[in-house]
Protein backbone atom coordinates (compact mmCIF):
# COMPACT_ATOMS: atom_id res chain seq x y z
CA UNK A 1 83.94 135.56 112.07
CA UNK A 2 87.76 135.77 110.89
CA UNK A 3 90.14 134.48 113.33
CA UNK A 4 92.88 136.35 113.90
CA UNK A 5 96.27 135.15 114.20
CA UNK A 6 97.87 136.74 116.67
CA UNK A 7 94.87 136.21 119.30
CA UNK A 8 93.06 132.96 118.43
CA UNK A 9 94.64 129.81 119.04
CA UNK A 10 92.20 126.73 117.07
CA UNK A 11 91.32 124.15 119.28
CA UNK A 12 89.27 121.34 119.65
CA UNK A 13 88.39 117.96 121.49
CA UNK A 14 87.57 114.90 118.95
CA UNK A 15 87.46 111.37 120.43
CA UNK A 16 89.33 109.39 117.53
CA UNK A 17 89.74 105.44 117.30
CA UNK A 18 88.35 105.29 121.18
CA UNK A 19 91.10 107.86 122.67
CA UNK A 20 90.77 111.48 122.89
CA UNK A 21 92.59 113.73 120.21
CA UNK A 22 93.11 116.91 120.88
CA UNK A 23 93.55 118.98 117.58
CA UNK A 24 94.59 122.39 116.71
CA UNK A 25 95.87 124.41 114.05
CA UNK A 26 99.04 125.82 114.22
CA UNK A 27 99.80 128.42 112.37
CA UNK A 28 103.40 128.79 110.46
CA UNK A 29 102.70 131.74 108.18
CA UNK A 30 100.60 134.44 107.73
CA UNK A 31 100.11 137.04 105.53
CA UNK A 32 99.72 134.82 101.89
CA UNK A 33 97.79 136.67 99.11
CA UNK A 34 94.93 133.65 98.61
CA UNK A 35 96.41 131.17 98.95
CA UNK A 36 95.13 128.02 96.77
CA UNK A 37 97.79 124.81 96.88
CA UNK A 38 100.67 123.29 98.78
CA UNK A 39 103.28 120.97 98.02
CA UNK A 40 106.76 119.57 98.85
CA UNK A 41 109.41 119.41 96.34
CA UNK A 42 111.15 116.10 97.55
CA UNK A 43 112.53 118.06 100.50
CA UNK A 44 111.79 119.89 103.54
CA UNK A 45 110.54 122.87 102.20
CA UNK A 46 106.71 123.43 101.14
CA UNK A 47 105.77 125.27 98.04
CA UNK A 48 102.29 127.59 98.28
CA UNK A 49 100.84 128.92 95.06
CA UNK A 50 98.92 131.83 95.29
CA UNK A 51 96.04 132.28 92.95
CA UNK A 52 97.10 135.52 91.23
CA UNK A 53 100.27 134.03 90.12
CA UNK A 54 103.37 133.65 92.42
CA UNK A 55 104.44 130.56 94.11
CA UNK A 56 106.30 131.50 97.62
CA UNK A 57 108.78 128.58 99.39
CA UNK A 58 108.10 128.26 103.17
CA UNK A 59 112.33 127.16 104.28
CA UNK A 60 110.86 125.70 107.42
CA UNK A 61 111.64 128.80 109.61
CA UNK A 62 109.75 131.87 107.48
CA UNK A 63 108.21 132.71 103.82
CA UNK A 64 111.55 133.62 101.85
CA UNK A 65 110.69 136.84 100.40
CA UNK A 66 111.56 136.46 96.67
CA UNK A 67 108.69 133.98 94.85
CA UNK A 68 109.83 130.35 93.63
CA UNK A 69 107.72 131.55 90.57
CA UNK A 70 106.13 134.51 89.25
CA UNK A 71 103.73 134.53 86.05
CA UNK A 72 101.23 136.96 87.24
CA UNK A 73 101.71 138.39 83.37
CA UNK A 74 100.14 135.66 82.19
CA UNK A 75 97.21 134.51 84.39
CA UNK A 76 93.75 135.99 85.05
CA UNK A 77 92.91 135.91 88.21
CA UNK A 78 89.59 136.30 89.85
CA UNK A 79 87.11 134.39 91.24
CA UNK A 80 87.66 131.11 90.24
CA UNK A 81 90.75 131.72 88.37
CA UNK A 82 94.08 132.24 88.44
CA UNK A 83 97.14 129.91 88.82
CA UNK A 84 95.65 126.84 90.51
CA UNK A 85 98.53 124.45 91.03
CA UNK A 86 102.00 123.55 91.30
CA UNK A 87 103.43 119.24 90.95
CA UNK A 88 106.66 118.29 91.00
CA UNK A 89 108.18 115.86 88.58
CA UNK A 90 108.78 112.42 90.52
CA UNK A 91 112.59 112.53 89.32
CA UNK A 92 112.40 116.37 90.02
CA UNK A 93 115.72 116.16 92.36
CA UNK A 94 117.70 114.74 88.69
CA UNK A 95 116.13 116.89 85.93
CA UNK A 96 114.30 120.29 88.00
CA UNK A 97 111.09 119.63 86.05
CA UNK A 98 107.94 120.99 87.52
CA UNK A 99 104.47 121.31 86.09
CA UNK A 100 101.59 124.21 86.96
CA UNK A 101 97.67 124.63 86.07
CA UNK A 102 96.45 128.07 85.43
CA UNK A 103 93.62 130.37 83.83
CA UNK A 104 95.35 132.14 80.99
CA UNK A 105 94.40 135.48 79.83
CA UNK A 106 91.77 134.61 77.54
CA UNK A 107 89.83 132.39 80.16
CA UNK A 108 91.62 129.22 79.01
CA UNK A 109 93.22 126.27 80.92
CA UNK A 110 96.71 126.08 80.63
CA UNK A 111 99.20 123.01 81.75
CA UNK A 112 102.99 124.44 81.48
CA UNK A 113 106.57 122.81 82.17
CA UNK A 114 109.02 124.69 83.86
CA UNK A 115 112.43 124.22 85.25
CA UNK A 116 114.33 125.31 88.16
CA UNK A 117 117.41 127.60 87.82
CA UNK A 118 120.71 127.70 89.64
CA UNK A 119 118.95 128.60 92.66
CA UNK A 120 116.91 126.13 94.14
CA UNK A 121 114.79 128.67 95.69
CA UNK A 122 114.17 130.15 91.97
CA UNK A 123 112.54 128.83 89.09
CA UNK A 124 113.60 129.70 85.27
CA UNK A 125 111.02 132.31 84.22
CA UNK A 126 111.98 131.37 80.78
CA UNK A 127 111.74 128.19 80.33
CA UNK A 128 107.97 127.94 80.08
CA UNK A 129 106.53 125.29 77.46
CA UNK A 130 102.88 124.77 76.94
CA UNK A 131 102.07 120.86 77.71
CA UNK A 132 98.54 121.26 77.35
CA UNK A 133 95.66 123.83 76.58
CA UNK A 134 92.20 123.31 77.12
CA UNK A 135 89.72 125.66 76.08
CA UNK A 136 87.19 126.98 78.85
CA UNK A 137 85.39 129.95 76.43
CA UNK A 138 81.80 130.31 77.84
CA UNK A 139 81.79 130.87 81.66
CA UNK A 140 84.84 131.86 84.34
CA UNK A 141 84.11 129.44 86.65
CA UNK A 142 84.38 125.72 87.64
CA UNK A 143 87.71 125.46 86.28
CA UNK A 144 89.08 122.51 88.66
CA UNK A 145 92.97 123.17 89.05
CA UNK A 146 95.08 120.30 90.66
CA UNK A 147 98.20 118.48 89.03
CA UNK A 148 99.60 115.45 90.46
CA UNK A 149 101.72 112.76 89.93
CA UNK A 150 100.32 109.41 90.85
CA UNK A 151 102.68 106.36 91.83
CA UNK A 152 102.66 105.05 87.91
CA UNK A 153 104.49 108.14 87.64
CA UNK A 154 101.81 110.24 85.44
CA UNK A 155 100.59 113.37 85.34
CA UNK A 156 96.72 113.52 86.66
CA UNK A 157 94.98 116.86 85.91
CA UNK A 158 91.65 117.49 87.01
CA UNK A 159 89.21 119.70 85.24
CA UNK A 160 85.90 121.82 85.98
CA UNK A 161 83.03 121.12 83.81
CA UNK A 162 83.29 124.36 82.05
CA UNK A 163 81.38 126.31 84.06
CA UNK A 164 77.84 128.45 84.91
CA UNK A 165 75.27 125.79 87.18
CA UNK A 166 73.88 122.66 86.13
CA UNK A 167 76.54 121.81 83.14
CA UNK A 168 74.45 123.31 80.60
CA UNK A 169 77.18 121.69 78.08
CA UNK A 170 76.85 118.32 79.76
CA UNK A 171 80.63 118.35 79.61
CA UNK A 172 80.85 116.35 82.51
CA UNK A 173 79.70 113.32 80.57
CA UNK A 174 80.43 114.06 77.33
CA UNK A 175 83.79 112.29 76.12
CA UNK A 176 85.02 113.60 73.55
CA UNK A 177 85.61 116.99 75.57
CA UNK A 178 88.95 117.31 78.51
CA UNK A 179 86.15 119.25 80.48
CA UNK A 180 84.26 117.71 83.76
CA UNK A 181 87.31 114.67 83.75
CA UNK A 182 90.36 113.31 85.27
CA UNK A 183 93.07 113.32 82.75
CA UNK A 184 95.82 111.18 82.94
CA UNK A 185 99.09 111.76 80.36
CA UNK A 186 103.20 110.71 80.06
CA UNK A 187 104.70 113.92 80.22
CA UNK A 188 108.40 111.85 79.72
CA UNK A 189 107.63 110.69 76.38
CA UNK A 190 106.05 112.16 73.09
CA UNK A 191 105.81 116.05 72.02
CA UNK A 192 104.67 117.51 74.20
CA UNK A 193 102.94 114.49 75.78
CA UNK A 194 101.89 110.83 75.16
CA UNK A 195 98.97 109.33 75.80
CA UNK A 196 99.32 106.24 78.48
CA UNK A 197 98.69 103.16 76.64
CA UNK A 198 96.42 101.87 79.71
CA UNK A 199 94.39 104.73 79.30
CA UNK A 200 90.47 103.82 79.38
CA UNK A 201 89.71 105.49 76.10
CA UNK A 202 93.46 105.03 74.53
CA UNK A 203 93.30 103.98 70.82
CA UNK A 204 89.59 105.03 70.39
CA UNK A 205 88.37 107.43 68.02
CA UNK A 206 84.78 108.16 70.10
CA UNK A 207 86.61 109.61 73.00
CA UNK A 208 89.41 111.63 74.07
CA UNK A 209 92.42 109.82 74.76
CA UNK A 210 93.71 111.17 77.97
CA UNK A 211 90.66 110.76 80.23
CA UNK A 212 90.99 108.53 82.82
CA UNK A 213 87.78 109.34 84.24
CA UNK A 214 84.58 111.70 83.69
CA UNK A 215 81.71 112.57 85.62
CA UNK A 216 83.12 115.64 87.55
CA UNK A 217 81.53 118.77 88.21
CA UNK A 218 84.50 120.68 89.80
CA UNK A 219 86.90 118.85 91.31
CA UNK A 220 88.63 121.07 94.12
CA UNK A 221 91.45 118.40 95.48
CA UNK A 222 92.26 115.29 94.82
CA UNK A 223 95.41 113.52 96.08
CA UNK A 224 96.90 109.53 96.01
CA UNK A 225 97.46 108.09 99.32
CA UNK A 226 101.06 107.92 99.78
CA UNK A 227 101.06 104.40 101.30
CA UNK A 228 98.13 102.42 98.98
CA UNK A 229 97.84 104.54 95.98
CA UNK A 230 94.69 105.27 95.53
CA UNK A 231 93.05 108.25 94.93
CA UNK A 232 90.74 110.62 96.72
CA UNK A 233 88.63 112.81 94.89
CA UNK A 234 86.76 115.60 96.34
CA UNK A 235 84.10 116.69 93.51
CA UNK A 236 82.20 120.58 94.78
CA UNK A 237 78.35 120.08 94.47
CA UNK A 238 75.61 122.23 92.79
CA UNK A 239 73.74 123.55 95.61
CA UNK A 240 73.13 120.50 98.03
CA UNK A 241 75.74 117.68 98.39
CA UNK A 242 79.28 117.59 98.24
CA UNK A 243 81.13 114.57 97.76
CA UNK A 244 84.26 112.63 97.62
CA UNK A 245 85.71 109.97 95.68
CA UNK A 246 87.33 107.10 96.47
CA UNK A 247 89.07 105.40 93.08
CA UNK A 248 90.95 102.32 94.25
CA UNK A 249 94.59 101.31 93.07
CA UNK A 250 93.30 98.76 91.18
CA UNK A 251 91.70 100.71 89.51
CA UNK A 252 91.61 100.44 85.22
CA UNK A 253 90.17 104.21 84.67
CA UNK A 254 86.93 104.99 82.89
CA UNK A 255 84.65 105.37 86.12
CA UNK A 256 82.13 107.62 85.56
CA UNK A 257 81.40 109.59 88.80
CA UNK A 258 77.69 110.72 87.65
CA UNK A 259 77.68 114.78 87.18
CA UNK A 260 75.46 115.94 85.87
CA UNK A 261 73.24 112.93 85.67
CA UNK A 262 73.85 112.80 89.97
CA UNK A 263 74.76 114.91 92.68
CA UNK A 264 76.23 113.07 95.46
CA UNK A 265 74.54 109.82 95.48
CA UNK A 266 71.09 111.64 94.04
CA UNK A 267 69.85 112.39 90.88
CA UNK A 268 70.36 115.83 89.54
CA UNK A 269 69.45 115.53 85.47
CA UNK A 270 67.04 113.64 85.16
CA UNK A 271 65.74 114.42 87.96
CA UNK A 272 64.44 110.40 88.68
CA UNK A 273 65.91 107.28 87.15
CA UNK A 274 69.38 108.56 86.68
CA UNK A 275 71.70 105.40 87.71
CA UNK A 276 71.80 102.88 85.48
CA UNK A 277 74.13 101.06 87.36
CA UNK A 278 77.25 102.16 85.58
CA UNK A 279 77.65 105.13 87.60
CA UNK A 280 80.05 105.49 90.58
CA UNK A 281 78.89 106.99 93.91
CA UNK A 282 81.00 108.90 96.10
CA UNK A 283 81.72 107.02 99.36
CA UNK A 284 81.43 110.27 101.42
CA UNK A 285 78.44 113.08 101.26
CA UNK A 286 77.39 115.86 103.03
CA UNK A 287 74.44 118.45 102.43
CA UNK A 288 73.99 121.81 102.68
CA UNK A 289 71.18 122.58 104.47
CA UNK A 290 71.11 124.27 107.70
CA UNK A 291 74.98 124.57 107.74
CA UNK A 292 76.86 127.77 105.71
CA UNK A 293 78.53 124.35 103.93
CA UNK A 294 79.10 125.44 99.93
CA UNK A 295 81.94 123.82 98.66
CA UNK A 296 83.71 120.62 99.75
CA UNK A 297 87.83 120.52 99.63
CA UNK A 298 89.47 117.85 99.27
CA UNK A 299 92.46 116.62 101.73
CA UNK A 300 94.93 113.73 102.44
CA UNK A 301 94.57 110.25 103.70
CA UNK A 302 97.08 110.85 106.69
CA UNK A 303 99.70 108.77 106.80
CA UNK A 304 102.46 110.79 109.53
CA UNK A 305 103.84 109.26 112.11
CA UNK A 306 102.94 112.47 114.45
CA UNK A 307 99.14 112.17 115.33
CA UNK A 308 99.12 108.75 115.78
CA UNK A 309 95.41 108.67 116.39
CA UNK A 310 94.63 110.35 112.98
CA UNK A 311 96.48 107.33 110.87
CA UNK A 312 94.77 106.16 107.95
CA UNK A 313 91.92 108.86 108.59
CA UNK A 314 91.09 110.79 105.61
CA UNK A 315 91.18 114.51 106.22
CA UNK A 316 88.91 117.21 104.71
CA UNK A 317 87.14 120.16 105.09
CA UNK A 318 84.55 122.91 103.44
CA UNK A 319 85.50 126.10 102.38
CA UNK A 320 82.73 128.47 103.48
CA UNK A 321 81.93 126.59 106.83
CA UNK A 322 85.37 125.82 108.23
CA UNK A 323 84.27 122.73 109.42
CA UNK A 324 87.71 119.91 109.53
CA UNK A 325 86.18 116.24 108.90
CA UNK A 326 87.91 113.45 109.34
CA UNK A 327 86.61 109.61 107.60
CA UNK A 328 87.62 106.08 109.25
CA UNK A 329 87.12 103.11 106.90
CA UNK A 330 84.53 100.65 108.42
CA UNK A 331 85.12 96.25 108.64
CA UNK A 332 83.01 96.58 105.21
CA UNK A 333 84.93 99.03 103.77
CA UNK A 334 82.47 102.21 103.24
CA UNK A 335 83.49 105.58 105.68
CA UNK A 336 82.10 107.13 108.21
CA UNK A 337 83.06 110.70 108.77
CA UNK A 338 82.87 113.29 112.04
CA UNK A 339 83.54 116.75 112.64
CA UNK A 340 87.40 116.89 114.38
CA UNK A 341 87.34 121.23 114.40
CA UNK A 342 85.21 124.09 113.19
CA UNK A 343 88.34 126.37 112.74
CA UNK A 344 86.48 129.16 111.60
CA UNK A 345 88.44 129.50 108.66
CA UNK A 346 88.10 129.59 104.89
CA UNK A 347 89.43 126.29 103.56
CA UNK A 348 91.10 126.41 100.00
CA UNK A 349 93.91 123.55 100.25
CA UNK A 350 95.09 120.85 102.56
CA UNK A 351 98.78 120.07 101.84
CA UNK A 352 101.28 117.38 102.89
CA UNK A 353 104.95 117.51 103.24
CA UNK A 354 107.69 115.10 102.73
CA UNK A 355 107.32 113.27 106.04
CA UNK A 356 103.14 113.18 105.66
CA UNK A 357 102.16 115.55 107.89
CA UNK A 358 99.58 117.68 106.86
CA UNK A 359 98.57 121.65 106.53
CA UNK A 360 95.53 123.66 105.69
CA UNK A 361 95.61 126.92 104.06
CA UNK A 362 92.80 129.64 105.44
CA UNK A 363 91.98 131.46 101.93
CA UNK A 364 92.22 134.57 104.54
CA UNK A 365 96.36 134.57 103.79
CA UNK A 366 97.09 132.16 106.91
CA UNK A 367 98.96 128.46 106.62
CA UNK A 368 98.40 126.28 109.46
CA UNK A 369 99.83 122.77 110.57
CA UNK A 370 97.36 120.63 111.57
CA UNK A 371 98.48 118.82 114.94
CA UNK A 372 97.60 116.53 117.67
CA UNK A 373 98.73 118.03 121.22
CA UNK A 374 97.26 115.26 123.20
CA UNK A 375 100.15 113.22 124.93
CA UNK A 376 101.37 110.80 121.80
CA UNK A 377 100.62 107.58 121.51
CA UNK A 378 103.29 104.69 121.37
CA UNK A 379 103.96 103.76 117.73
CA UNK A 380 102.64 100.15 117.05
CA UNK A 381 102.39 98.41 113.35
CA UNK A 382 99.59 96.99 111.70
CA UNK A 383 99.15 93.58 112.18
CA UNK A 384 98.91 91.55 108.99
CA UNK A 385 96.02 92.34 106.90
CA UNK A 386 94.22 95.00 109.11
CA UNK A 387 92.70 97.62 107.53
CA UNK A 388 95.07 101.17 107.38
C-alpha cells in the first residue's frame, strides 16, 4: 500500500554494529513527477531529475518552483525512458559544466553538456552539445541511465543491454558494442571526448575504446565511495537475482561482470558451465522468490558523520518491494547484508549530498532523508588499518 505523507511517519528498529539504530525516513518534499536521480552540485542544494525531463533544485527549505533544467522537447519518456541523470563536472564551481543521460526521441541514448546561466538556480537551455550517442533501436527498455564522475576525474556512464529479456543481442558481452557496459571517457580533452589512455580496451581495434567494463544487464545505480573510491554497482536481474558490484580502486577496468552468461552468481546462458573463471561475481545477491522483490537499486556506501552506526555500511534498496538493506564488510572482506526498513515505498534513487548524508526518492513523487533518531553516538576514528 502507498504511504501517504501527511499520515505515515517510516519507522523501524535495526540492531547495527551491536547497538540499536533506529531509522526512519524523513520526508523533505513531496509532490515530484517520478522522480529518478539526485545529486549535489558542490553545495548545499540537491538537484532531482525527473524522468520526463525537468530537473527541480531542492534550496534546503522547499522545491524552488522554476526547473534547474527543462528538455522535456527532446526526451521520450515512458517506461523505462526518459531523462535518467544529471553529474556535475568536478571543477563545476570554475567552468558551470554539467553532463545528463537521456532517451531521445527516436529511442536513442543520449550524453549532453550543458552549462549554467547567470542564475545559479538556471541552466542555459541553449547551450546543449551532444557528447555522446548510443544507439538503442530494437526494444524501449533496459536503458541503464547514471553519469558520474569518479575520483580520476572521468566521466562513467552506465548502459542497459539494449533491451527485451535474456539479451537476445548478447550485448552485454559483446565488445565492440557501448551496450550492457561501464563506459569510462575524458570529457576535458578531445572533440567531443577522448578516450582515457588507461582504458582496458584503449588502442585496440577488437573492442570499443571507452569500456571500462562489460557484463551488465541494466545497471540501475552505481556510485564511488567518497572516502576509498571504489565503485558500487547495482546490476537489475532477469527474473530471480539481483546483484551488486563491488569494483575496487585498484581496479585496471575490463572486469567482466557475467550477463548474460550469469545471473547473480548463477548461470543464466548456458544454462551449466558458464564461469570460466574470468568472470566477476557480485559480492551481494538477493532472489526473488516469495518476496514482491523485481528490481535491485543501487545506493551509497555511507560515509556522514550523522548516523554514526550506519558508517561504512552500504545502503540499498528494491524498487517494487520497498525493502532498505544495508551491507557490513566482514574480517575477510565479502558482505553480509540485513533488512534496516520496509518503507513501503517505490525505490528509484538513493542520493547523497555534499556532507554524505543520504536520501531516497519514492518513485510515488516523495524525497525522503534517511536518518538515525536513536540518541547519537560519540564520534570516534578508525584506528589504523581497521576496516571502514
Amino acid at each position: 500500500m502507498r504511504l501517504t505523507l501527511a499520515l505515515i511517519t517510516l519507522a523501524f528498529t535495526a540492531t547495527v554494529a551491536a547497538q540499536d539504530a533506529q531509522i526512519e525516513l524523513r520526508p523533505i518534499a513531496s509532490g515530484l513527477a517520478m522522480p529518478v536521480a539526485i545529486t549535489h552540485a558542490g553545495d548545499s542544494r540537491l538537484f532531482i531529475t525527473l524522468q520526463c525531463g525537468r530537473v527541480v533544485i531542492h534550496d534546503g527549505i522547499s522545491i524552488l518552483p522554476t526547473p534547474f533544467l527543462d528538455i522535456t522537447s527532446i526526451v521520450r519518456c515512458g517506461g523505462e525512458e526518459g531523462l535518467l541523470s544529471v553529474a556535475f563536472h568536478p571543477r563545476y564551481r570554475e567552468n558551470g559544466l554539467f553532463f545528463v543521460y537521456y532517451v531521445d526521441r527516436n529511442g536513442d541514448l543520449a550524453i549532453a553538456r550543458y552549462s549554467v546561466s547567470s542564475d545559479p538556480n538556471r541552466a542555459d537551455p541553449n547551450s546543449r552539445v551532444l557528447i555522446l550517442g548510443i544507439g538503442h533501436p530494437n526494444f524501449s527498455n533496459h536503458n541503464g541511465g547514471q553519469l558520474q564522475f569518479g575520483p580520476d576525474g572521468y566521466l562513467y556512464i552506465g548502459t542497459g543491454d539494449g533491451g527485451s529479456g535474456g539479451d537476445p543481442r548478447n550485448n552485454g558481452q559483446t565488445l565492440t558494442t557501448l551496450l550492457g557496459k561501464m563506459l569510462r571517457i575524458d570529457v576535458d580533452n578531445g572533440t567531443p571526448y577522448a578516450i582515457p589512455p588507461s582504458n582496458p580496451f584503449a588502442g585496440l581495434g577488437s573492442a570499443r575504446n571507452e569500456i571500462w567494463a562489460y557484463g551488465l544487464r541494466n545497471p540501475w545505480r552505481f556510485t564511488f565511495d567518497r572516502e576509498n573510491g571504489d565503485l558500487w554497482i547495482a546490476d537489475v536481474g532477469q527474473n530471480r537475482w539481483e546483484e551488486v558490484n563491488l569494483q575496487r580502486a585498484s581496479s585496471i577496468g575490463g572486469e567482466n561482470y557475467g550477463w548474460r552468461r550469469m545471473e547473480g552468481a548463477h548461470c543464466f546462458n548456458p544454462a551449466t558451465n558458464c564461469n570460466d573463471g574470468s568472470l566477476v561475481l557480485p559480492v551481494l545477491e538477493y532472489n526473488q522468490e516469495n518476496v514482491p522483490a523485481c528490481s535491485v537499486t543501487g545506493g551509497y556506501r555511507y560515509r556522514g558523520n550523522e548516523m554514526l552506526r550506519l558508517r561504512g555500511r552500504y545502503l540499498y534498496g528494491d524498487f517494487c518491494d520497498g525493502r532498505l538493506f544495508a551491507a557490513s564488510e566482514n574480517i575477510d572482506g565479502t558482505f553480509s547484508s540485513r533488512i534496516l526498513l520496509s518503507t513501503g515505498t517505490t525505490i528509484s534513487t538513493f542520493g547523497e549530498d555534499i556532507r554524505g548524508e543520504v536520501y531516497l526518492a519514492d518513485y510515488g513523487g516523495t524525497l525522503f532523508r534517511i536518518v538515525d533518531t536513536a540518541p547519537p553516538l560519540p564520534f570516534r576514528r578508525r584506528a589504523a588499518g581497521q576496516r571502514p
